[in-house]
N, C-alpha and C. Protein backbone atom coordinates (compact mmCIF):
# COMPACT_ATOMS: atom_id res chain seq x y z
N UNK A 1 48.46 -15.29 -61.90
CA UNK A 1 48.78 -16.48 -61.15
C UNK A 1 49.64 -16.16 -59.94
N UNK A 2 50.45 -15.32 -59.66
CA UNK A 2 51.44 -14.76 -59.39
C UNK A 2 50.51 -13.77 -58.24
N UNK A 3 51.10 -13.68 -57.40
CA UNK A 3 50.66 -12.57 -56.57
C UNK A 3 51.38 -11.10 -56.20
N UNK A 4 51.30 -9.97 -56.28
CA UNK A 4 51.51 -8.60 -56.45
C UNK A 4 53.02 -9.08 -55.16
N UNK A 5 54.04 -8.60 -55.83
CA UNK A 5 55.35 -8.24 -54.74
C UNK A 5 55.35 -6.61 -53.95
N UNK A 6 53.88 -6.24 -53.50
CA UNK A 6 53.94 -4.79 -52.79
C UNK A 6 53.78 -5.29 -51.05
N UNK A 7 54.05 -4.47 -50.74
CA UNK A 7 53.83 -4.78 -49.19
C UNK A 7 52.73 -3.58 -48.40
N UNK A 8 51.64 -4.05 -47.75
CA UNK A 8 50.97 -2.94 -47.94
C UNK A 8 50.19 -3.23 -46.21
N UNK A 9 49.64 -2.28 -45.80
CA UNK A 9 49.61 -2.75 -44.56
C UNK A 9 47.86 -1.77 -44.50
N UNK A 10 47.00 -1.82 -45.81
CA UNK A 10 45.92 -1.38 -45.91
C UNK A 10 45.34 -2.75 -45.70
N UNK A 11 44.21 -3.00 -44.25
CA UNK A 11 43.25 -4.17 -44.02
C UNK A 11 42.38 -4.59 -44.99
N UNK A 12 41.96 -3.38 -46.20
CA UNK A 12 40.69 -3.93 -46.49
C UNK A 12 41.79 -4.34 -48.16
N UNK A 13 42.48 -3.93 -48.61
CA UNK A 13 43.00 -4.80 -49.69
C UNK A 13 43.79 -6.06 -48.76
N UNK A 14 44.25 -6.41 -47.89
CA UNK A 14 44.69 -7.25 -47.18
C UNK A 14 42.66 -8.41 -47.33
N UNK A 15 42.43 -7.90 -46.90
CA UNK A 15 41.21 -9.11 -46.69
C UNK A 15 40.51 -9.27 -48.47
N UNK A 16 40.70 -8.20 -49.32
CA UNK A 16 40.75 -8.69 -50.59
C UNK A 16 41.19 -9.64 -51.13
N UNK A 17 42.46 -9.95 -51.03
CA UNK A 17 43.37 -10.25 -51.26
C UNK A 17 43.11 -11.94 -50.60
N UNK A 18 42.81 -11.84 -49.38
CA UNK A 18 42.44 -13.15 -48.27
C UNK A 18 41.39 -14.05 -48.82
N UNK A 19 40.55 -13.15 -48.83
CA UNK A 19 39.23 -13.75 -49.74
C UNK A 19 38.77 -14.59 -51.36
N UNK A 20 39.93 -13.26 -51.96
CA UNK A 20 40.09 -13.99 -53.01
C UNK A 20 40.88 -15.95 -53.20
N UNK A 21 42.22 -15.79 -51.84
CA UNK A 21 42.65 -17.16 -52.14
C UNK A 21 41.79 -17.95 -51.73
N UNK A 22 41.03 -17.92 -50.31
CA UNK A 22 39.71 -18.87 -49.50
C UNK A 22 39.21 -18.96 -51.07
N UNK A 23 38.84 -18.62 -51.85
CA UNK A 23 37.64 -19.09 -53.16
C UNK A 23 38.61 -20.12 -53.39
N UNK A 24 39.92 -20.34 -54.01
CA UNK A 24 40.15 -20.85 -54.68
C UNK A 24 40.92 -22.73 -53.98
N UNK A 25 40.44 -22.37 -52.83
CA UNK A 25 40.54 -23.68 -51.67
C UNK A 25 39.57 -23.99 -51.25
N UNK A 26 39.99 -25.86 -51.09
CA UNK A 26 38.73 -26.56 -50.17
C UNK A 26 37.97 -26.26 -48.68
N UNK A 27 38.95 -25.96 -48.05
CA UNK A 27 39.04 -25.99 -46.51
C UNK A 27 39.82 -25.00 -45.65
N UNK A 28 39.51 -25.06 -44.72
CA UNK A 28 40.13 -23.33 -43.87
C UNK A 28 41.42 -23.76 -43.99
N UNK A 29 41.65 -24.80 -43.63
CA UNK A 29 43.24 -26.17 -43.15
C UNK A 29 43.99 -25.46 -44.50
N UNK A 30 43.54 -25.90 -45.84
CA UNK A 30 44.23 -25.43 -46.85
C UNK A 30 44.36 -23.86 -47.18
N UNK A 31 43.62 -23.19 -46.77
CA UNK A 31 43.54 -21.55 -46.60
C UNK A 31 44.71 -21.24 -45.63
N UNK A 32 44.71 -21.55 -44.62
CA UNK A 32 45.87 -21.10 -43.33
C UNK A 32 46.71 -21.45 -43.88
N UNK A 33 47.18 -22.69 -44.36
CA UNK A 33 48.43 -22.94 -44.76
C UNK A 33 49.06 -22.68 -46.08
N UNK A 34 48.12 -22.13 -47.02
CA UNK A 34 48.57 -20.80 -48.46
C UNK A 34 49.31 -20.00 -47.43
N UNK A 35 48.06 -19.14 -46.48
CA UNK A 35 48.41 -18.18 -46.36
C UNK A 35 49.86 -17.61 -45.61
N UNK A 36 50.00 -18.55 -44.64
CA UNK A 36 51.29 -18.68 -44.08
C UNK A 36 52.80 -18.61 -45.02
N UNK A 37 52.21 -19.37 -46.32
CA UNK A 37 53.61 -19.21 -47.62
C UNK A 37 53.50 -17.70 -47.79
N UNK A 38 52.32 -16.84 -48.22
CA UNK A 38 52.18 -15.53 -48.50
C UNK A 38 52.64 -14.60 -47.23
N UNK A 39 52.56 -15.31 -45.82
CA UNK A 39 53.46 -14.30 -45.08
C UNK A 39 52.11 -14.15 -43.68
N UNK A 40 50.98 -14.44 -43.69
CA UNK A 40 49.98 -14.31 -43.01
C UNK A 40 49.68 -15.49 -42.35
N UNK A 41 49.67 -15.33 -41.08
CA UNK A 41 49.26 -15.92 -39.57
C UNK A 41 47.85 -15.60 -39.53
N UNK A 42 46.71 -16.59 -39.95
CA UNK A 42 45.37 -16.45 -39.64
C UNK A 42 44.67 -16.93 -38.59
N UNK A 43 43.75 -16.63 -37.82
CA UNK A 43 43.82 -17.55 -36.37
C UNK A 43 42.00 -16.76 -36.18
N UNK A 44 41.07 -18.33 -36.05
CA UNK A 44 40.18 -17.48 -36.23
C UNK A 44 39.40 -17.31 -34.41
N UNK A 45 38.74 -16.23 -34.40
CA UNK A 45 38.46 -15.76 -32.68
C UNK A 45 37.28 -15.65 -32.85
N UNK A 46 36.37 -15.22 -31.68
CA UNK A 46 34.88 -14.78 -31.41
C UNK A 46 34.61 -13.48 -32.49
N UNK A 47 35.81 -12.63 -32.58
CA UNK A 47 35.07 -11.59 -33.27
C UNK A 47 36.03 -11.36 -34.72
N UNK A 48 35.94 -12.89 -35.54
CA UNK A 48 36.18 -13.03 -36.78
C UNK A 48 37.58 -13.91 -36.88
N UNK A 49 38.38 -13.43 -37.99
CA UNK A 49 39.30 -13.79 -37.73
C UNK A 49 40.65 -12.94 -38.16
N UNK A 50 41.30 -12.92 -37.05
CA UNK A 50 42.73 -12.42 -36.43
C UNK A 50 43.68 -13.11 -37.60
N UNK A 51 44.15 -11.06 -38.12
CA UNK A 51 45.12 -11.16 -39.10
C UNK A 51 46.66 -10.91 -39.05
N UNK A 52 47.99 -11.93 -38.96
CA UNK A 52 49.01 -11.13 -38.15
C UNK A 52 50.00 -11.59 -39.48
N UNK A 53 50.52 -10.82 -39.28
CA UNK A 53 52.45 -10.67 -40.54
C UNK A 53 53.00 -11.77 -39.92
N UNK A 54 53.92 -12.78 -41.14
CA UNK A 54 54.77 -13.62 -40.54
C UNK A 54 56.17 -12.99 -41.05
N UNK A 55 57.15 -12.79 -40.35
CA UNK A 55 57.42 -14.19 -39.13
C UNK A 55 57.22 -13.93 -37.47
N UNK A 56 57.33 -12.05 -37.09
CA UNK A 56 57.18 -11.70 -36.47
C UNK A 56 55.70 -12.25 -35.63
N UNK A 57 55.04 -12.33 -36.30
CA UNK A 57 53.43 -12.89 -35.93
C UNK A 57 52.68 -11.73 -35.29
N UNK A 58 53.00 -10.51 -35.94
CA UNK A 58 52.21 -9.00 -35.76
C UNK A 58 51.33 -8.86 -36.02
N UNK A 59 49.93 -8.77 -35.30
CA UNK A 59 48.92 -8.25 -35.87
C UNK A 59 48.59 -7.23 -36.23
N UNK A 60 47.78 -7.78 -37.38
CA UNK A 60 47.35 -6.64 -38.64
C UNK A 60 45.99 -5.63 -38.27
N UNK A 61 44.79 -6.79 -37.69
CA UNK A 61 43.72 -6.72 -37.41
C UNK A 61 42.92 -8.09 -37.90
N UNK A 62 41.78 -7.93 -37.71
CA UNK A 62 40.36 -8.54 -37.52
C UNK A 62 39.49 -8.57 -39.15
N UNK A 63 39.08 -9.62 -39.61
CA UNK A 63 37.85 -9.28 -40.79
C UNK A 63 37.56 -10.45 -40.22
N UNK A 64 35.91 -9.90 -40.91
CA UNK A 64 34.98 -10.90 -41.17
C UNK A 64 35.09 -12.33 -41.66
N UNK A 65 35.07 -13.40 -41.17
CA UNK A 65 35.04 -14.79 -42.02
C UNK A 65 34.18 -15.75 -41.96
């Protein structure tokens, strides 16, 4: 229920991780705004969507959505 306290700055367990919460929500609206409690600034662009660390608002990179 609980989500892992590691900090990890690998994209593709990062979009694991992304993917898995999107399943468990209605709407992107409710996805962005999980993800923002977990620490992630999602913002989606032409070539997917733009992954950045909060609070700084650093990007991580880009996956597929």
């Amino acid at each position: 229920m609980y989500a892992d306290n590691k900090m990890t700055y690998d994209l593709g367990e990062i979009e694991a991780f992304l993917m898995a919460e999107r399943a468990k929500v209605l709407s992107d609206a409710e996805w962005r705004f999980r993800m923002r409690g977990y620490g992630y600034n999602l913002r989606r662009t032409d070539g997917g969507i733009e992954v950045a660390r909060l609070p700084q608002n650093t990007p991580i990179g880009v996956i597929q959505g």
